[in-house]
Protein backbone atom coordinates (compact mmCIF):
# COMPACT_ATOMS: atom_id res chain seq x y z
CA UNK A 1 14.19 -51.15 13.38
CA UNK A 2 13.40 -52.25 17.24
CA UNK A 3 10.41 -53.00 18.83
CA UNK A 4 9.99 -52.44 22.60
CA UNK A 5 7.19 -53.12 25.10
CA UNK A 6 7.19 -49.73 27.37
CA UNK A 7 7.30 -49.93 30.79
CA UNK A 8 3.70 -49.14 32.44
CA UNK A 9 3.24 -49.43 36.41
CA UNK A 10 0.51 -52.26 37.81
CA UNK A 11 0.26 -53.98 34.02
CA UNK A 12 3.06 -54.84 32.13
CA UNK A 13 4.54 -57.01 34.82
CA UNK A 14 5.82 -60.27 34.49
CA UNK A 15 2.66 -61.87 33.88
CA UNK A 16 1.71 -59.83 30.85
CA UNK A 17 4.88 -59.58 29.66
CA UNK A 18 4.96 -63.49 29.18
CA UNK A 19 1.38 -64.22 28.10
CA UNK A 20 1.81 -61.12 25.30
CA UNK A 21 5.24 -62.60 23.94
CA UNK A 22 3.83 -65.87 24.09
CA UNK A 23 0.33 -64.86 22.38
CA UNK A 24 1.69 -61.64 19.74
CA UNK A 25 4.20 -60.64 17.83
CA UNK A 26 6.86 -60.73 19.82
CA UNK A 27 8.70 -57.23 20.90
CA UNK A 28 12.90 -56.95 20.80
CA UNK A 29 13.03 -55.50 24.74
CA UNK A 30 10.59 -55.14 27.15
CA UNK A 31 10.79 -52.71 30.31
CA UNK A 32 10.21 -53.43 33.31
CA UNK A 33 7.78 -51.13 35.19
CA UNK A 34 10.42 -49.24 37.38
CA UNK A 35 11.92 -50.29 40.05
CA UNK A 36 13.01 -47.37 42.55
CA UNK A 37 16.57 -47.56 43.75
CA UNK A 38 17.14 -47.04 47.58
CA UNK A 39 19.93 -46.82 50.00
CA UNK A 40 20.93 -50.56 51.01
CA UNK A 41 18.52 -51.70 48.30
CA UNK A 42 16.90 -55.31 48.68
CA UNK A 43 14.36 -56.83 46.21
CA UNK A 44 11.31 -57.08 47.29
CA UNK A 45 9.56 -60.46 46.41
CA UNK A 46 7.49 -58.65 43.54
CA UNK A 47 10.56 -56.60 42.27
CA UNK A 48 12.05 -60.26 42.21
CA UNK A 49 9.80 -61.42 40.01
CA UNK A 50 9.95 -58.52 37.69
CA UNK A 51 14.08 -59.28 37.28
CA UNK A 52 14.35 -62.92 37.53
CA UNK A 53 15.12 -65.48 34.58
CA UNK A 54 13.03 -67.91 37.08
CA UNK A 55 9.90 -66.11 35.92
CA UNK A 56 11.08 -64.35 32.57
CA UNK A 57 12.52 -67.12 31.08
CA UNK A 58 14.73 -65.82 27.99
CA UNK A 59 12.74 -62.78 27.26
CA UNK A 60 14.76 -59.95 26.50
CA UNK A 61 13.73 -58.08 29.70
CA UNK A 62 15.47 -54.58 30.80
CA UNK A 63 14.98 -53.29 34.23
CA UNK A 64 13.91 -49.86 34.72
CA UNK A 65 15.41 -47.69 37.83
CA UNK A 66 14.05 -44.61 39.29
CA UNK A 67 16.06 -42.52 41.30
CA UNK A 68 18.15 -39.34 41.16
CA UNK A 69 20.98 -40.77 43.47
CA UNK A 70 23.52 -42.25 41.81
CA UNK A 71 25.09 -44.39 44.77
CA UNK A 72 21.51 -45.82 44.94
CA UNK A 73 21.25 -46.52 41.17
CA UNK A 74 25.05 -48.11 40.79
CA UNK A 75 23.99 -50.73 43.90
CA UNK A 76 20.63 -51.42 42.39
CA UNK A 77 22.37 -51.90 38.53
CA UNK A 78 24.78 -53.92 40.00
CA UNK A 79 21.98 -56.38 41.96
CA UNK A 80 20.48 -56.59 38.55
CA UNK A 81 23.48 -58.08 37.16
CA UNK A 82 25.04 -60.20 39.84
CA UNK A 83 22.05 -61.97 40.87
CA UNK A 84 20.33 -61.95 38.39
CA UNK A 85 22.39 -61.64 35.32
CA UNK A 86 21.19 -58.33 33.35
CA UNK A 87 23.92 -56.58 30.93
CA UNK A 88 21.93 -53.68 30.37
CA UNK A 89 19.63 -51.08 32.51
CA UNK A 90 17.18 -48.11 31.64
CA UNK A 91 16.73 -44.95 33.84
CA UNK A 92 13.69 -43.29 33.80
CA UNK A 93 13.78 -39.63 33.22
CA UNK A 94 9.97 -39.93 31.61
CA UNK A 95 7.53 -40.55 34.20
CA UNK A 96 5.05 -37.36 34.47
CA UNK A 97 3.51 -38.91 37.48
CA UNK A 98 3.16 -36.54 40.39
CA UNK A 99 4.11 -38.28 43.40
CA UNK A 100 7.27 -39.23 41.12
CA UNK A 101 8.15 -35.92 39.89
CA UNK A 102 7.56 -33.77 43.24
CA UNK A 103 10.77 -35.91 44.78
CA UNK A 104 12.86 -34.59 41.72
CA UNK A 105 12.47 -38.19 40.21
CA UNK A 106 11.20 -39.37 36.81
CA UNK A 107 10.76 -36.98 34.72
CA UNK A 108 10.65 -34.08 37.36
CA UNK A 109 14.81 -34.92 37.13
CA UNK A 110 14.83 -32.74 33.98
CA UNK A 111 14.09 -29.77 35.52
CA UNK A 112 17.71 -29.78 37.70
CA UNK A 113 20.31 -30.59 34.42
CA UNK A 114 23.19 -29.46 36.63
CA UNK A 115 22.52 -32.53 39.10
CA UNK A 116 21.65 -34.73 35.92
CA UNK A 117 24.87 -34.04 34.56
CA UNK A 118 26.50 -35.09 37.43
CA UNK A 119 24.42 -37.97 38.01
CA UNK A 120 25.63 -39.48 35.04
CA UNK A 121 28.96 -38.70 34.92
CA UNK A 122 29.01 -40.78 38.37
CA UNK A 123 26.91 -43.63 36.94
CA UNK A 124 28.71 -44.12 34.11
CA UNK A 125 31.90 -43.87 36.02
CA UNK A 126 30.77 -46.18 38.34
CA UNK A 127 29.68 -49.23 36.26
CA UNK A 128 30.61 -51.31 33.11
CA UNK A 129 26.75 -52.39 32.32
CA UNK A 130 25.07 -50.56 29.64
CA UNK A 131 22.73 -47.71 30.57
CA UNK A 132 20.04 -47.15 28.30
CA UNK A 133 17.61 -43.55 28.73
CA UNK A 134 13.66 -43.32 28.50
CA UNK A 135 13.38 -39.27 28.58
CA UNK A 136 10.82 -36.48 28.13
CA UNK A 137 12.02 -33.46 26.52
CA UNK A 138 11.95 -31.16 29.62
CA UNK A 139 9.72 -29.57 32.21
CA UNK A 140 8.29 -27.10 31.43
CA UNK A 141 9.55 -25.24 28.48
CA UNK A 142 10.79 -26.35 24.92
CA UNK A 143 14.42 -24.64 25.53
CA UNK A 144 14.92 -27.08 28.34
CA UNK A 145 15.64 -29.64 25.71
CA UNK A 146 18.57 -27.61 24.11
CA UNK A 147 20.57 -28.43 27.44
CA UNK A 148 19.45 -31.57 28.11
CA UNK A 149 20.72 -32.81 24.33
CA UNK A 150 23.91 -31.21 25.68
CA UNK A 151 24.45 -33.36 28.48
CA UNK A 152 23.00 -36.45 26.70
CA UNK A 153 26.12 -35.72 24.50
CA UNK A 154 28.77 -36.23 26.34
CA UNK A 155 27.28 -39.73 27.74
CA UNK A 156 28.21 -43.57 25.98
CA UNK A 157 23.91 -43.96 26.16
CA UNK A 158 23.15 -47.12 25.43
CA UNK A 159 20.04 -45.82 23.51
CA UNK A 160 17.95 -42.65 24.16
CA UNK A 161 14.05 -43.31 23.97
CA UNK A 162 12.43 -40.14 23.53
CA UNK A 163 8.67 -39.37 24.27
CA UNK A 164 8.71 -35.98 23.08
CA UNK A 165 6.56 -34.19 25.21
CA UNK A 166 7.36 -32.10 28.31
CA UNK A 167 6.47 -32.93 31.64
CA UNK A 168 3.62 -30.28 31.69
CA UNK A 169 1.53 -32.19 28.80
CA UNK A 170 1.33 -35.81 30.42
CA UNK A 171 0.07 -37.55 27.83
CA UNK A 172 -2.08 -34.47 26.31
CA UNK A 173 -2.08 -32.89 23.10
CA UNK A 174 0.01 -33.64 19.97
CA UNK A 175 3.89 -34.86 20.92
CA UNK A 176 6.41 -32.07 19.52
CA UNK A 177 7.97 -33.85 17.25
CA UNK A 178 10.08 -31.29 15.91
CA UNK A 179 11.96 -32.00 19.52
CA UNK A 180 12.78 -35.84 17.74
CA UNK A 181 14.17 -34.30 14.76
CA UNK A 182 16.52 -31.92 16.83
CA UNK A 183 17.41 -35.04 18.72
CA UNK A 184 18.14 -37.07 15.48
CA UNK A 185 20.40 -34.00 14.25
CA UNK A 186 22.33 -33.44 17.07
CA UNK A 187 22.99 -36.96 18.38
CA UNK A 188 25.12 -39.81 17.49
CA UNK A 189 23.91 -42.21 20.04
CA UNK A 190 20.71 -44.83 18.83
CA UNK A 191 17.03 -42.88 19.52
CA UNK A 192 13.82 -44.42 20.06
CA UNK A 193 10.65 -43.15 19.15
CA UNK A 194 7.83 -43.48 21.88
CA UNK A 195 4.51 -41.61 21.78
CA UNK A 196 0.79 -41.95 20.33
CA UNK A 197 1.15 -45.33 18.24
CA UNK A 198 -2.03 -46.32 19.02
CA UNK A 199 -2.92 -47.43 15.20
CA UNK A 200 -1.12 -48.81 11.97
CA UNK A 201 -1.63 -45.54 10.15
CA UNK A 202 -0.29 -43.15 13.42
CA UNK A 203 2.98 -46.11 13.30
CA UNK A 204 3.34 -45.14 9.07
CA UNK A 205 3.03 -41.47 10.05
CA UNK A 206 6.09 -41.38 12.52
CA UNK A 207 8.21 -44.52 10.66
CA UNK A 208 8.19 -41.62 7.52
CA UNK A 209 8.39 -38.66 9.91
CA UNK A 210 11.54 -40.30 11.58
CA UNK A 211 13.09 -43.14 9.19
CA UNK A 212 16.36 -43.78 10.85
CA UNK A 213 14.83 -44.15 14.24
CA UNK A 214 16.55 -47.54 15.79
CA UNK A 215 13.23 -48.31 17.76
CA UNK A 216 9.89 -47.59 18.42
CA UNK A 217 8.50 -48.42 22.27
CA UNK A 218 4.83 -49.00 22.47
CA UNK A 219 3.10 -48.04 25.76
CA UNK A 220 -0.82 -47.46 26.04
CA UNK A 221 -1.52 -47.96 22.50
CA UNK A 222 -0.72 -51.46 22.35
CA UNK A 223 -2.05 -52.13 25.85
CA UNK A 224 -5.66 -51.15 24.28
CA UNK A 225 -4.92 -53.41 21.36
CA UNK A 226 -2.19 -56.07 21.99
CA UNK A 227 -2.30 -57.40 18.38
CA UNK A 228 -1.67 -53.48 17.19
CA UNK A 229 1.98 -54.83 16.34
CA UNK A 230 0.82 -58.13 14.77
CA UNK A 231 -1.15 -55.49 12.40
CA UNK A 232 1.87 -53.04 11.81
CA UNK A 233 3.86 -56.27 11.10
CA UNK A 234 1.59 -57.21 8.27
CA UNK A 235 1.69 -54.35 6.57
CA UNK A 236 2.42 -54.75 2.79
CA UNK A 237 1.47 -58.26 3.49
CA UNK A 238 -0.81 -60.85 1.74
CA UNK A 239 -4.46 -60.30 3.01
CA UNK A 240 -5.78 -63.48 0.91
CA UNK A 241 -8.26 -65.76 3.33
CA UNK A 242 -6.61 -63.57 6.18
CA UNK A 243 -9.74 -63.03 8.92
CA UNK A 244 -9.11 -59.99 10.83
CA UNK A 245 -11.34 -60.39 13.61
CA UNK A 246 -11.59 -63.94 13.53
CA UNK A 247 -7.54 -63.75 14.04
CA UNK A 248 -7.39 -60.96 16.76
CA UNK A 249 -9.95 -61.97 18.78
CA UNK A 250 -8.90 -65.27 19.15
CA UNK A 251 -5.37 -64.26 20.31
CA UNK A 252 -7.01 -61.61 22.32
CA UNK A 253 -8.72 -64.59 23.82
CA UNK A 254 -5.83 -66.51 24.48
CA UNK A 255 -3.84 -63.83 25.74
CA UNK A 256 -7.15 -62.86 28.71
CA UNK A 257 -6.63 -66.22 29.55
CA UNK A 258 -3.54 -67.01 29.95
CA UNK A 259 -3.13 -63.75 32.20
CA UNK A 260 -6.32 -64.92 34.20
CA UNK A 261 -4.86 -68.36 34.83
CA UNK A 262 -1.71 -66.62 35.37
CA UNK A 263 -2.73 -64.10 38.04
CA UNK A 264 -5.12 -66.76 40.10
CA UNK A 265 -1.94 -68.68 40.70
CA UNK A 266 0.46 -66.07 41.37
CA UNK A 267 -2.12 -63.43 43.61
CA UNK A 268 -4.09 -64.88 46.47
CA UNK A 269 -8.26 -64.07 46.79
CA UNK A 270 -10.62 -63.14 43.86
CA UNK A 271 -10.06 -59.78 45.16
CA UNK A 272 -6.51 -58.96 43.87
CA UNK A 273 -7.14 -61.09 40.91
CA UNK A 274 -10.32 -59.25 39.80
CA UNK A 275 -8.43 -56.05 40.73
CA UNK A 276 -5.75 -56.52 38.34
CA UNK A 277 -8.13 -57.91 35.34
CA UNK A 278 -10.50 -55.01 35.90
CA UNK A 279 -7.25 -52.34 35.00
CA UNK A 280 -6.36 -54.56 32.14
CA UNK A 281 -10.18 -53.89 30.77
CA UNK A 282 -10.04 -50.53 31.72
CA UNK A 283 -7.36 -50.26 28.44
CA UNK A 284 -8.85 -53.29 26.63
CA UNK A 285 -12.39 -52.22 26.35
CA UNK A 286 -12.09 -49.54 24.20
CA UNK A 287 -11.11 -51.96 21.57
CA UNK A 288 -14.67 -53.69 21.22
CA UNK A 289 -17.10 -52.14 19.90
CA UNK A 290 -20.44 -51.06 21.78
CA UNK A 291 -18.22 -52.02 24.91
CA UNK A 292 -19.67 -49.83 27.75
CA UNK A 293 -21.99 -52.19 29.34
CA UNK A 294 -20.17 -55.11 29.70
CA UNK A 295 -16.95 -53.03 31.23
CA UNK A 296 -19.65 -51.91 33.74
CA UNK A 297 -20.27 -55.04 34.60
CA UNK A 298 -16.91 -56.38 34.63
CA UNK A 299 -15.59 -53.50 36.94
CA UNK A 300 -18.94 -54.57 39.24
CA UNK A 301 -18.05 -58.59 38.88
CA UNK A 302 -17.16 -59.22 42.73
CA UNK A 303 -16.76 -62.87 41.92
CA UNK A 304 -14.83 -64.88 38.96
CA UNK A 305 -18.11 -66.14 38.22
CA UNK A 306 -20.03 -62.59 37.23
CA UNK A 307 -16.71 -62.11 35.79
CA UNK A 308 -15.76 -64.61 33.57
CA UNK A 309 -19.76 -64.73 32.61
CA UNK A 310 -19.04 -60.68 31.35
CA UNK A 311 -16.22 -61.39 29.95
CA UNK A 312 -17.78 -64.26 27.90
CA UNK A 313 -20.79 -62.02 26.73
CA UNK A 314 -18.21 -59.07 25.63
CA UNK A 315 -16.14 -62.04 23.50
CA UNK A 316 -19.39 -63.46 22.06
CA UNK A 317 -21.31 -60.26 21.56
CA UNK A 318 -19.25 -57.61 20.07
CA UNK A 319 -16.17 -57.19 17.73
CA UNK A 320 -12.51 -55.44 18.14
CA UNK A 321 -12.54 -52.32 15.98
């Protein structure tokens, strides 16, 4: 069984990804947030970044492509691996996002299978890299996914990574897991599990829900608590003169940091730097208990000196549930 870092726009870039691997247990693949394929495709300097061995070192990083033309995502996979040496890509067919989806993209791509089938027959024609598949389970309506299993069929998929939820219920109610198991019976190709492991006991529930999953991809719940995987990993283990918070919050720590440090060197101003920390602690916060007040005055901080001194009090004052 896999571990994989989702992909999740304007935080798990680059930055994170190294200061998590360095500070955590360390995930098998992590996703880039995607990139969007276009005709005559050039990198920007960010999408650079988010590709490069220069600044991912030998993490096992997979780019992410959005698009639903298939000239567009060949040229893009192929820029990936001739520059910049990647074996393997992942399309997104999962993103519920609305600017995304009203351009057919994303998820929104499930809701047109006759193009998707012939999207992939070209793509897969039309390179030798592996193509890995981060999908929802349709639009609108559970039959969808009866078709789309059909045309994930016929396809050598790297891996399918299933969030099993339509496109409808974002990230709302309970996913249908029932669509997993139809997956899991129908399907010869590897499936990942991705959805709601935001805890060690929701991860138990799934792992004996779906045994014989190859992978489980983490998204918001180990953005709230970036040791959640350090936990699930000790399961079973030996808890003798093992100090949970004493443990956790000192990586947690470690990992602010090292993003912090991180993010004054790569973004110019205390503008975009306090922009980017104030999202992380958006997700973080949660994790502390009594934690309101000091994200109010971290999301106020208009200087690294109100925020670092917030930041400090949160860290001193209050414990990680």
């Amino acid at each position: 069984m896999k571990n994989y870092m989702a992909p999740m726009e304007g935080v798990t870039n680059w930055v994170y990804r190294n200061a998590y691997h360095d500070c955590f247990y360390p995930m098998d693949k992590y996703f880039t947030p995607f990139i969007t394929a276009k005709p005559n495709k050039r990198l920007s300097s960010k999408e650079i970044k988010e590709v490069s061995p220069d600044t991912n070192g030998n993490l096992p990083v997979i780019p992410q492509i959005l698009t639903n033309n298939a000239e567009d995502f060949i040229k893009t996979a192929h820029i990936f691996r001739d520059e910049y040496g990647h074996k393997e890509v992942n399309l997104n067919l999962g993103c519920p996002s609305g600017t995304v989806t009203a351009k057919g993209k994303g998820a929104g791509f499930l809701g047109e299978p006759d193009k998707l089938d012939r999207f992939l027959d070209e793509i897969f024609k039309g390179t030798d890299m592996e193509i890995s598949i981060k999908t929802r389970v349709g639009t609108d309506y559970e039959e969808d996914w009866e078709r789309l299993l059909d045309i994930y069929a016929k396809y050598p998929v790297k891996e399918l990574i299933i969030h099993p939820r339509l496109l409808k219920d974002h990230y709302k109610g309970t996913p249908r897991y029932e669509l997993f198991q139809n997956a899991q019976e129908k399907l010869t190709v590897p499936l990942g599990y991705n959805g709601d492991i935001f805890s060690v006991e929701a991860y138990q529930e799934i792992r004996v829900k779906f045994p014989d999953a190859d992978s489980f991809m983490y998204g918001r719940g180990v953005i709230a608590r970036p040791y959640l995987l350090d936990e699930i990993m000790r399961t079973g283990g030996n808890e003798e003169n093992f100090n949970r918070q004493e443990t956790y919050k000192l990586k947690m720590r470690q990992f602010h940091d090292r993003i912090y440090c991180d993010y004054q060197e790569y973004l110019s101003g205390e503008r975009n730097v306090l922009f980017r920390m104030k999202e992380l602690w958006s997700y973080m916060a949660p994790g502390f208990t009594n934690y309101a007040k000091y994200l109010k005055k971290i999301k106020k901080s208009q200087h690294f000196g109100d925020y670092e001194a917030a930041v400090m009090s949160l860290f001193g004052e209050q414990e990680i549930i």
